[in-house]
C-alpha atoms as a PDB file:
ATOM      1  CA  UNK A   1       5.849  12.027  -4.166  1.00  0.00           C
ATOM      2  CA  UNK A   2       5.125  12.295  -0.278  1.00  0.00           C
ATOM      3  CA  UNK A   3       2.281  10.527   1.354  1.00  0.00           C
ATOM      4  CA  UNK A   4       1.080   7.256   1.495  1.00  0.00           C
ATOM      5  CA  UNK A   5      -1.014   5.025  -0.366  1.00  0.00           C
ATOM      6  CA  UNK A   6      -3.988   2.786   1.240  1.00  0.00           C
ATOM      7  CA  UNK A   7      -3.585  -0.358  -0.842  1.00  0.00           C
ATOM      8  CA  UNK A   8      -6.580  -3.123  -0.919  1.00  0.00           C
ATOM      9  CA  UNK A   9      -6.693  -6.648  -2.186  1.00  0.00           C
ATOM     10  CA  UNK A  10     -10.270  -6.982  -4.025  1.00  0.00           C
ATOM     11  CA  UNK A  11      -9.187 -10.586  -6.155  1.00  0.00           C
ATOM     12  CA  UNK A  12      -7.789 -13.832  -5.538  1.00  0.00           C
ATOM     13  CA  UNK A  13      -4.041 -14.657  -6.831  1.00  0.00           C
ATOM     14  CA  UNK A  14      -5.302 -18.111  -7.359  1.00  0.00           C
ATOM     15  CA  UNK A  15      -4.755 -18.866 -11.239  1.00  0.00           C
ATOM     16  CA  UNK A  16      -2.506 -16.280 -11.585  1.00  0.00           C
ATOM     17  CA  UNK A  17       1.114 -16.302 -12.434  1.00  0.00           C
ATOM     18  CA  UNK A  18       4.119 -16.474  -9.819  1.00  0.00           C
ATOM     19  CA  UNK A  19       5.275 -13.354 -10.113  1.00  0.00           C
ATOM     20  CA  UNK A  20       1.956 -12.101  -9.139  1.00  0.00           C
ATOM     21  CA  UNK A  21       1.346 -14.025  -5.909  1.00  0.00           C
ATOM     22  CA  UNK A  22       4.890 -12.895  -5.322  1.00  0.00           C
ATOM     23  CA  UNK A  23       4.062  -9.164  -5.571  1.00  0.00           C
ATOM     24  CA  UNK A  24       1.093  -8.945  -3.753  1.00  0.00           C
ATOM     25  CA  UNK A  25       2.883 -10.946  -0.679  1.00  0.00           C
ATOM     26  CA  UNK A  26       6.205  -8.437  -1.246  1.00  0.00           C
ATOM     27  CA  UNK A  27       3.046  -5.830  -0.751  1.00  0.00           C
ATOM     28  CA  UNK A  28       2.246  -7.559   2.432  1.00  0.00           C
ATOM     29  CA  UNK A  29      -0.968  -8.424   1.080  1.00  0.00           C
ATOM     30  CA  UNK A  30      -2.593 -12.057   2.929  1.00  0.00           C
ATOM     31  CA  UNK A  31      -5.924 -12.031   1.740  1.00  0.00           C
ATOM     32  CA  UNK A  32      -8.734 -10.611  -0.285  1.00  0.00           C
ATOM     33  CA  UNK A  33     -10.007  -7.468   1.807  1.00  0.00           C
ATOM     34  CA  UNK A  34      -6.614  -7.119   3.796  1.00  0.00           C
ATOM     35  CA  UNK A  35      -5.298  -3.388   3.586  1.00  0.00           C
ATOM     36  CA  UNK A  36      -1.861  -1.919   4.308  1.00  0.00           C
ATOM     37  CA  UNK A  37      -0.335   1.465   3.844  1.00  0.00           C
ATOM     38  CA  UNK A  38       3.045   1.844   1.942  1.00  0.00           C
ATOM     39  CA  UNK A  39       4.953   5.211   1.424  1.00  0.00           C
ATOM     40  CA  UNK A  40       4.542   6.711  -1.866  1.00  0.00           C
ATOM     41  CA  UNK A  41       7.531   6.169  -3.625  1.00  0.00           C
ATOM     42  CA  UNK A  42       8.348   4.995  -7.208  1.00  0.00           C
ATOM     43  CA  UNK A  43       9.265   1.193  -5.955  1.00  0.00           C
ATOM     44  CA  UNK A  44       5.928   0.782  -4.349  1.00  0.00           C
ATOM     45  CA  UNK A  45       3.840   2.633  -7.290  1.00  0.00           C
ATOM     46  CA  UNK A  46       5.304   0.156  -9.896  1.00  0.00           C
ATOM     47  CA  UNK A  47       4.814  -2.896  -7.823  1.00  0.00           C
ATOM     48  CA  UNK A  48       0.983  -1.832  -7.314  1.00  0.00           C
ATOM     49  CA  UNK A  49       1.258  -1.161 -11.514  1.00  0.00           C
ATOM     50  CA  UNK A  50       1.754  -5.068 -11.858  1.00  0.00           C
ATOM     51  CA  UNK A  51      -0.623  -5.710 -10.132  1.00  0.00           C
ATOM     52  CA  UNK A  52      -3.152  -3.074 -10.557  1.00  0.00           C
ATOM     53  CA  UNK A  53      -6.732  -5.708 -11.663  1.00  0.00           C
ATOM     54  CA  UNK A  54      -5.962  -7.434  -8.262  1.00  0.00           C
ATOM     55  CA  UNK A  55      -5.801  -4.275  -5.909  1.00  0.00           C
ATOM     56  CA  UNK A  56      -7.341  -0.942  -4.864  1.00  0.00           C
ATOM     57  CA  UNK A  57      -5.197   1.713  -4.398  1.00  0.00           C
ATOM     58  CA  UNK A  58      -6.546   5.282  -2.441  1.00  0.00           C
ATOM     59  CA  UNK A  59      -3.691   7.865  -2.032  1.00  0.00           C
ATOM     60  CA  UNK A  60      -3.906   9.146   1.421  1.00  0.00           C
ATOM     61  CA  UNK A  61      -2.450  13.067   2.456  1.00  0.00           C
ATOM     62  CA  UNK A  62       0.985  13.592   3.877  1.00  0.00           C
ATOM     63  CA  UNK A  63       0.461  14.063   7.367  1.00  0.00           C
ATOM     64  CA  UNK A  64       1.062  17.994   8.758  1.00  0.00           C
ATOM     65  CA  UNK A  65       4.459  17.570  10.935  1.00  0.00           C
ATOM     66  CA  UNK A  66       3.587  18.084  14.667  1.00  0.00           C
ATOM     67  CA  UNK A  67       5.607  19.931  17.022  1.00  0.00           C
ATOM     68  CA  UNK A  68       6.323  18.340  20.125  1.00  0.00           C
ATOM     69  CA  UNK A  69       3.887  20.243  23.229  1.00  0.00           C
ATOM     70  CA  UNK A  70       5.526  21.614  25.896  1.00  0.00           C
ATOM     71  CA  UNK A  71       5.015  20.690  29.693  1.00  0.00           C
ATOM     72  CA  UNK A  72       3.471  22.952  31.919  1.00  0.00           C
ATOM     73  CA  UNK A  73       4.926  23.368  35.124  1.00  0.00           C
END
């Protein structure tokens, strides 16, 4: 599963469990509306599973490798 995924806090952990504030700040998630971007691996996807009616998650392409450009002389 290469790429990345764009993940979104939309609700408030307030009133919910533990384990939940936990996973959204494992997520490094500090608010409603703050965003990061986490590789797309099967740790991250099942962390954003328990937690899936607090967060939006957009999947986001695998960037093309670049080659490094030569210097002219």
């Amino acid at each position: 599963m290469p790429g990345r995924l764009r993940v979104t806090q939309t609700k408030s952990t307030i009133s919910h469990i533990a384990r939940n504030r936990g996973t959204i700040r494992a997520l490094g998630l500090h608010g409603i509306g703050s965003t990061v971007e986490l590789p797309d691996n099967p740790a991250v996807r099942g962390m954003v599973r328990q937690v899936r009616f607090l967060v939006e998650v957009e999947e986001l392409p695998e960037a093309p490798a670049t080659t490094p450009e030569k210097k002219k002389a």
